[in-house]
Structure formats: structure tokens, C-alpha cells
N, C-alpha and C. Protein backbone atom coordinates (compact mmCIF):
# COMPACT_ATOMS: atom_id res chain seq x y z
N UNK A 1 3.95 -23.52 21.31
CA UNK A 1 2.99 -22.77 20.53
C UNK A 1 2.97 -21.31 21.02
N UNK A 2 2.85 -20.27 19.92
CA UNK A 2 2.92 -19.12 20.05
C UNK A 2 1.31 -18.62 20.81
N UNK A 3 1.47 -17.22 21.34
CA UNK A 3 0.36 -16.85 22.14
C UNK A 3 0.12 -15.90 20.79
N UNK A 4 -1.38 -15.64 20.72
CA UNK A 4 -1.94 -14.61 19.62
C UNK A 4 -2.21 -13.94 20.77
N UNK A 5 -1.45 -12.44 20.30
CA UNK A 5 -1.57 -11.18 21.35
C UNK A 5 -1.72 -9.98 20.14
N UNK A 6 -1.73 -9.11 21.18
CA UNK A 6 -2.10 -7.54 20.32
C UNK A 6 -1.39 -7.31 19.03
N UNK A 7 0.30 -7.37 19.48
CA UNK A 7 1.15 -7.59 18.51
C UNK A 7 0.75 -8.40 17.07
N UNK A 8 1.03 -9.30 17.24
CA UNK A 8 0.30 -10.39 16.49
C UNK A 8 -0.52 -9.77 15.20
N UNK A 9 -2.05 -9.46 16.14
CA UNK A 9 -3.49 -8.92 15.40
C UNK A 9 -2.48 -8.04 14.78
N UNK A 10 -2.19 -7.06 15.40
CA UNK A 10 -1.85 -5.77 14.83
C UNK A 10 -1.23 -5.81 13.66
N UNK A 11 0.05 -6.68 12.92
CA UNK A 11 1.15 -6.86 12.24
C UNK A 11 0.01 -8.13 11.00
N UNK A 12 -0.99 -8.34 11.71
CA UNK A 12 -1.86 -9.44 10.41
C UNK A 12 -2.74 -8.55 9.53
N UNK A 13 -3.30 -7.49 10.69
CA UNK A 13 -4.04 -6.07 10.08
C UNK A 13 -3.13 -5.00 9.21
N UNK A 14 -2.18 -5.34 9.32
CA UNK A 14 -1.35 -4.35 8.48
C UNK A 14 -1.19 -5.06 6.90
N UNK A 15 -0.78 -6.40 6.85
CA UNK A 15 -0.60 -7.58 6.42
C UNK A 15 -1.94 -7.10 5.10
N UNK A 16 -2.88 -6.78 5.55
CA UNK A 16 -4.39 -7.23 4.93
C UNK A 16 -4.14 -6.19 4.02
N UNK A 17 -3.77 -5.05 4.59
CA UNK A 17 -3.95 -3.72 4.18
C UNK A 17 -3.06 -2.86 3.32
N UNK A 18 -2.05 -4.01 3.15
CA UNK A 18 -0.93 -3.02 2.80
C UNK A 18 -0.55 -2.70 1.33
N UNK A 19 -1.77 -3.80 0.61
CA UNK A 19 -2.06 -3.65 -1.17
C UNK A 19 -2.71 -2.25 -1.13
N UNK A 20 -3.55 -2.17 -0.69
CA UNK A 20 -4.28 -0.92 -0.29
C UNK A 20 -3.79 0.60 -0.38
N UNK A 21 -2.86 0.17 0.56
CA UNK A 21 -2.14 1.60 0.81
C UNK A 21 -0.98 1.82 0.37
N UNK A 22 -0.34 1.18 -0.56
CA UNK A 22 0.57 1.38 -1.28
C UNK A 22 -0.23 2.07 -2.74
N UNK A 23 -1.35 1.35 -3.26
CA UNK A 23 -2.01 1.55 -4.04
C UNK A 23 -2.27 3.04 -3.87
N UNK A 24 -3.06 3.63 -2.56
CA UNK A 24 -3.12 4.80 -2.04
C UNK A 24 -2.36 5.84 -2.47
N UNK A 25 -1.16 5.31 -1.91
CA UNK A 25 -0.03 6.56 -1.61
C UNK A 25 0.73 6.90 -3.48
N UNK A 26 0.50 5.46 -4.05
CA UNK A 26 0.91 5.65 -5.55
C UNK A 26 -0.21 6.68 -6.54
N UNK A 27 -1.24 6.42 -5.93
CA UNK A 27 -2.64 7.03 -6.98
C UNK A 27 -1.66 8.70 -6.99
N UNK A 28 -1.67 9.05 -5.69
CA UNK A 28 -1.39 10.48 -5.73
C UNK A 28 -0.69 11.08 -7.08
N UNK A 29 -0.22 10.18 -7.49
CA UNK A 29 1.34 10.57 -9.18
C UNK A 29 2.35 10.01 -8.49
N UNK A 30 3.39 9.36 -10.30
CA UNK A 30 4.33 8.78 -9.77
C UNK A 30 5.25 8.80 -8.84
N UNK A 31 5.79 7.97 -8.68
CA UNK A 31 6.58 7.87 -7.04
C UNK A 31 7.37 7.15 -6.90
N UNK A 32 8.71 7.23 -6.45
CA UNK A 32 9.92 6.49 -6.49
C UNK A 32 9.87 6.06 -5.21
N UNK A 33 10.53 4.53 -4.80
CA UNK A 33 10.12 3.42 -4.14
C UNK A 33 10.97 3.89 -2.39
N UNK A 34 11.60 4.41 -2.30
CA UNK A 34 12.12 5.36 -1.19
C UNK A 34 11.35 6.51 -0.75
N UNK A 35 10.23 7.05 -1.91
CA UNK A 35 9.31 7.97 -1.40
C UNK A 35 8.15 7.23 -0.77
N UNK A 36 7.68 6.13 -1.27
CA UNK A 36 6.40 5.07 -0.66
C UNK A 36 7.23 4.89 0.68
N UNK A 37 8.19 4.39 0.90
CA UNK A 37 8.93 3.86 2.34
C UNK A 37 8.93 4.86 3.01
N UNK A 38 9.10 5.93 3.05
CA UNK A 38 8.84 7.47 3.71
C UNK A 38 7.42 7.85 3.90
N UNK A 39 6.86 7.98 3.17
CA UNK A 39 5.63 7.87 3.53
C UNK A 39 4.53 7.24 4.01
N UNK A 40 4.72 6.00 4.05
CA UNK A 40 4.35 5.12 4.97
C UNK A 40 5.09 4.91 6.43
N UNK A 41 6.24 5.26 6.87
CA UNK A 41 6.93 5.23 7.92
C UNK A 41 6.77 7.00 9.17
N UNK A 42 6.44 8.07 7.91
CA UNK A 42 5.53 9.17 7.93
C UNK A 42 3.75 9.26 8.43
N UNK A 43 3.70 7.92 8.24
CA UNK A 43 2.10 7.95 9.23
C UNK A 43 2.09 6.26 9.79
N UNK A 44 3.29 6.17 9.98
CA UNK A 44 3.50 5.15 11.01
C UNK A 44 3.31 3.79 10.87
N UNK A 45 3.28 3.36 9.22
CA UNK A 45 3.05 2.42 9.13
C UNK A 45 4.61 1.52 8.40
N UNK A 46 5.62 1.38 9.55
CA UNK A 46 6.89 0.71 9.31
C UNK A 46 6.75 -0.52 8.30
N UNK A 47 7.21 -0.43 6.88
CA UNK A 47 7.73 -0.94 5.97
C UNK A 47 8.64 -1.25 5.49
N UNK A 48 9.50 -2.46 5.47
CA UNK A 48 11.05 -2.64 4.91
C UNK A 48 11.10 -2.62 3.66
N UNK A 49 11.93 -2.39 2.91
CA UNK A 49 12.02 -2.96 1.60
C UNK A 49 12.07 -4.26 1.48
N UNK A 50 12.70 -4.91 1.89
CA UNK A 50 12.34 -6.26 1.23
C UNK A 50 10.78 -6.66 1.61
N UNK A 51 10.01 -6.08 1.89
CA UNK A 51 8.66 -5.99 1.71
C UNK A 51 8.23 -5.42 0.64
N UNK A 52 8.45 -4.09 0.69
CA UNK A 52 7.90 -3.41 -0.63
C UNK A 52 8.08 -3.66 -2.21
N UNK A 53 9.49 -3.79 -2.23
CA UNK A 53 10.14 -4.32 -3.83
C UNK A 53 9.12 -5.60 -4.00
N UNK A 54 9.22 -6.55 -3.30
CA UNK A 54 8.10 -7.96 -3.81
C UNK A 54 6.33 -7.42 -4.15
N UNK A 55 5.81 -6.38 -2.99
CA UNK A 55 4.88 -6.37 -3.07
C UNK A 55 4.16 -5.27 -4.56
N UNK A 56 5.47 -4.48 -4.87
CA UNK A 56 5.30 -3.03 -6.18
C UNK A 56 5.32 -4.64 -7.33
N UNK A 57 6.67 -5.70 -7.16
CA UNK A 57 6.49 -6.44 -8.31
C UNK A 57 5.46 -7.46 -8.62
N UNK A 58 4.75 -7.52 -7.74
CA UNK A 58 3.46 -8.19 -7.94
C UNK A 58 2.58 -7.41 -8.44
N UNK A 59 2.00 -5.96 -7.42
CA UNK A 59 1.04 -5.39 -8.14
C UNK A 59 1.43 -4.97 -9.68
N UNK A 60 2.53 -4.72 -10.14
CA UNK A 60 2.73 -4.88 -11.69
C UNK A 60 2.19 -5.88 -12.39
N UNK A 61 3.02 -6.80 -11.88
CA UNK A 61 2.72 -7.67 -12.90
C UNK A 61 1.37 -8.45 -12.96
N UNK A 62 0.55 -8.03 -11.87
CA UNK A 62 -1.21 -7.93 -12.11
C UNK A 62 -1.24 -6.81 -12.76
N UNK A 63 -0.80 -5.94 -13.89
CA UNK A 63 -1.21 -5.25 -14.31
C UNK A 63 -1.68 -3.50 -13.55
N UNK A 64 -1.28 -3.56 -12.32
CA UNK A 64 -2.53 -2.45 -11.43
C UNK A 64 -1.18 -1.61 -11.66
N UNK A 65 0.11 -1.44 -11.83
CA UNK A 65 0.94 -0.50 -11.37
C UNK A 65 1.94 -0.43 -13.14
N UNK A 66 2.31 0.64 -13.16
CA UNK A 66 3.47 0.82 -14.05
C UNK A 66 4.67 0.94 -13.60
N UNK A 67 5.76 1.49 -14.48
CA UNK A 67 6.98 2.49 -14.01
C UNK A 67 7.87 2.34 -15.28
N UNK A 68 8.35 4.18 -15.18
CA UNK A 68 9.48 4.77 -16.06
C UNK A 68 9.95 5.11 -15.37
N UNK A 69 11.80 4.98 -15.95
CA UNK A 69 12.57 5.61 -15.61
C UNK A 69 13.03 7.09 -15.96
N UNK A 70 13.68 7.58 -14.49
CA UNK A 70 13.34 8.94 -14.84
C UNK A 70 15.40 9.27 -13.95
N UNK A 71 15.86 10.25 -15.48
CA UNK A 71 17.08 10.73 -14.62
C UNK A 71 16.90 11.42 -13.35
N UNK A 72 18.60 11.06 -12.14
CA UNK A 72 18.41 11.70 -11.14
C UNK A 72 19.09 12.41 -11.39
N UNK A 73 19.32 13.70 -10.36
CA UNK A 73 20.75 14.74 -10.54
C UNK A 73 21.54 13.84 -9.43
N UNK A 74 20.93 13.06 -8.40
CA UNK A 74 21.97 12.81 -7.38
C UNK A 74 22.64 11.10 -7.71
N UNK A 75 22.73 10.65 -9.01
CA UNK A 75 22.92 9.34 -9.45
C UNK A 75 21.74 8.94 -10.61
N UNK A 76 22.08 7.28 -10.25
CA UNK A 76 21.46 6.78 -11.72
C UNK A 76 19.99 6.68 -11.97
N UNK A 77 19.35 6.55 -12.67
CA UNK A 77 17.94 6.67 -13.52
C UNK A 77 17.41 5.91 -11.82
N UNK A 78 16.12 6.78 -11.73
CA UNK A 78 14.93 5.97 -10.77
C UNK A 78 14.12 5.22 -11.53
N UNK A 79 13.31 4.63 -10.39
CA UNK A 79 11.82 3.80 -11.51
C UNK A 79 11.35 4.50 -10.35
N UNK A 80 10.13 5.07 -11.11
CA UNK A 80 9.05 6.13 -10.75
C UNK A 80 7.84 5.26 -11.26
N UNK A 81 7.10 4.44 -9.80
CA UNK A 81 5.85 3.97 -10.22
C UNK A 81 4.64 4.66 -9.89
N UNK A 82 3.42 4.27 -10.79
CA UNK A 82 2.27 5.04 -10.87
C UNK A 82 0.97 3.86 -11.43
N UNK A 83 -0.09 4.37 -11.56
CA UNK A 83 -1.40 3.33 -11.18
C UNK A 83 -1.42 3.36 -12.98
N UNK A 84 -1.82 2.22 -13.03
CA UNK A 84 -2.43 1.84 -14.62
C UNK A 84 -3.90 2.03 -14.57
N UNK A 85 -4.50 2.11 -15.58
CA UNK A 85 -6.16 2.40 -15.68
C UNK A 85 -6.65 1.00 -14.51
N UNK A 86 -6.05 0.14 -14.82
CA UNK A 86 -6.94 -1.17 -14.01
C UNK A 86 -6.76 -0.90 -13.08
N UNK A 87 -5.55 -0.41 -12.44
CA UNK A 87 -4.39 0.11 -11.09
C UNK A 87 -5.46 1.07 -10.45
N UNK A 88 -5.93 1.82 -11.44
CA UNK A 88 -6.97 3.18 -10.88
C UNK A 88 -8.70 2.37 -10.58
N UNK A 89 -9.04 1.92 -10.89
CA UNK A 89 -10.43 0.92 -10.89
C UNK A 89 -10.12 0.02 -9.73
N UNK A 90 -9.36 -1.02 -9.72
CA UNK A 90 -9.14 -1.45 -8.94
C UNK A 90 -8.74 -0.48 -7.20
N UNK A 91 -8.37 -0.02 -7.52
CA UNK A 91 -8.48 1.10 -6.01
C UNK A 91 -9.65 1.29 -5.63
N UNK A 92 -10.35 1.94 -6.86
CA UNK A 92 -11.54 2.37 -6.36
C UNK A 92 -12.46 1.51 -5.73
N UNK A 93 -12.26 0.27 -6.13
CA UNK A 93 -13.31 -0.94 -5.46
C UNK A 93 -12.42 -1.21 -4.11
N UNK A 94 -11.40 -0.93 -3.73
CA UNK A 94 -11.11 -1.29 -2.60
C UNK A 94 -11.22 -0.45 -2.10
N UNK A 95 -11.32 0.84 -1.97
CA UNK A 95 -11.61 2.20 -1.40
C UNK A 95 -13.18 2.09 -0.86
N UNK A 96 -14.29 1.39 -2.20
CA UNK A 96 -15.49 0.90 -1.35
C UNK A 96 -15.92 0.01 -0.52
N UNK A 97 -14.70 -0.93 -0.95
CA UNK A 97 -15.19 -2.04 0.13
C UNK A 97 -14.18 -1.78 1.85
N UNK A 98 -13.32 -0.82 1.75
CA UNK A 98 -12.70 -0.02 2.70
C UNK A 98 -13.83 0.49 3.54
N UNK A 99 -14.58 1.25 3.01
CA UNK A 99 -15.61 2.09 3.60
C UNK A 99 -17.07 1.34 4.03
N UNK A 100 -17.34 -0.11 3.20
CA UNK A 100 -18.26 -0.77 3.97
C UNK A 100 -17.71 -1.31 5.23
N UNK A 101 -16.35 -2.14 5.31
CA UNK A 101 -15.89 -2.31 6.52
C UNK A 101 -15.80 -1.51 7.76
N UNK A 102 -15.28 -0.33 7.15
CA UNK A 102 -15.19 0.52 8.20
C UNK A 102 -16.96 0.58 9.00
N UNK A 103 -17.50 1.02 8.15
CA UNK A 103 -18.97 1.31 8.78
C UNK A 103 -19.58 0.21 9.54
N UNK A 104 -19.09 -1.28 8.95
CA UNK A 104 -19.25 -2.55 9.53
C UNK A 104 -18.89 -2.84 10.56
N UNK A 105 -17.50 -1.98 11.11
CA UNK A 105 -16.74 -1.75 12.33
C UNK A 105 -17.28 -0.71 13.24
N UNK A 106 -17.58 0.28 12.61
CA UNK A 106 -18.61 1.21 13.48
C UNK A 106 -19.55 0.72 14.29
N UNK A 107 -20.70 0.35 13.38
CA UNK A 107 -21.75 -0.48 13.96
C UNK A 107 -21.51 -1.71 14.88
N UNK A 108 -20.56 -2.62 15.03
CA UNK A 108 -20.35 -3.39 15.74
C UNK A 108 -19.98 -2.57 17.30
N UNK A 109 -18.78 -1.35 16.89
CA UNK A 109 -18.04 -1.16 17.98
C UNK A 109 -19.34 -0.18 18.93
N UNK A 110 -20.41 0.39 18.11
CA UNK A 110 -21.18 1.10 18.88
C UNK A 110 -22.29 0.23 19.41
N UNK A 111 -22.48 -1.15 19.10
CA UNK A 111 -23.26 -1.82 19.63
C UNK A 111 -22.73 -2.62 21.19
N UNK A 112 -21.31 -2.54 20.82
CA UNK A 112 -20.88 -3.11 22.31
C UNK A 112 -21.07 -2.64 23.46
């Protein structure tokens, strides 16, 4: 049996979070799927693709995400994804319930 260590927590907390912040980094305007992997690896939060491709084709096909293709100059057509109206609502409720946790975490960590 495995030991639950820091590692562990750490990689389950990312796990929780990572609808979230893909959602995040997409709200900004569309975004091709090598720019999300950069930018998440850009504030340190290491993402493979074979993570990401499953997790963009789910939030689609719940409806929360789109994508068009868009010519490159350096090769063939990208898919450039971006938030659907539900895509945009739906953030926003996780953005609040982001911010009750957090404060939920505050208060705990200042009571210790």
C-alpha cells in the first residue's frame, strides 16, 4: 500500500482544479491548445496533453467550450477554443464557489 504524502495531496489538488483553470485561461479569447499548455506550464501548473485533449473534449461536449478553425502561416488549420455562453456562466459559479473556499481556507488557516 501506497503512503499519502505531500506529493500525492498536491497532484489530487491540481486534479480538482484543473476544469477551472483551463476554463480560466480560455475565458481570456480564443486559444489554441499549445497556447493553454504554455500557459499553464508558465505559472507552473505542468500539464501533458494527453491530459488536456480529453479534458477540452469533455468540456465541449458539456456544451461549456467551442472551437473554429483558423488558418496557420506555419502549417495546417488550428482549432482555436473559446467559452460558450453556458462555458461563460458556468465559470462564473465556479469563480464563486472558488472564492468561498478560499475564504473557508483562510479562516481555518488563521484559526490554527
Amino acid at each position: 500500500m501506497e503512503l499519502y504524502n505531500e506529493e500525492t495531496a498536491r497532484s489530487q489538488m491540481r486534479k480538482g482544479t484543473l476544469d477551472f483553470i483551463v476554463l480560466l485561461v480560455i475565458s481570456r479569447g480564443p486559444v489554441y491548445a499549445s497556447d493553454i499548455l504554455a500557459e499553464l506550464k508558465k505559472s507552473q501548473l505542468i500539464v501533458v496533453e494527453g491530459t488536456l485533449y480529453p479534458l477540452l473534449s469533455r468540456l465541449r461536449s458539456s456544451g461549456l467550450l467551442q472551437y473554429a478553425w483558423q488558418e496557420s502561416r506555419s502549417g495546417p488549420p488550428r482549432k482555436y477554443y473559446s467559452l460558450t455562453d453556458s462555458g461563460r456562466e458556468f465559470l462564473d459559479h465556479l469563480s464563486e464557489n472558488w472564492k468561498e473556499l478560499n475564504l473557508s481556507i483562510k479562516k481555518l488557516s488563521a484559526d490554527k
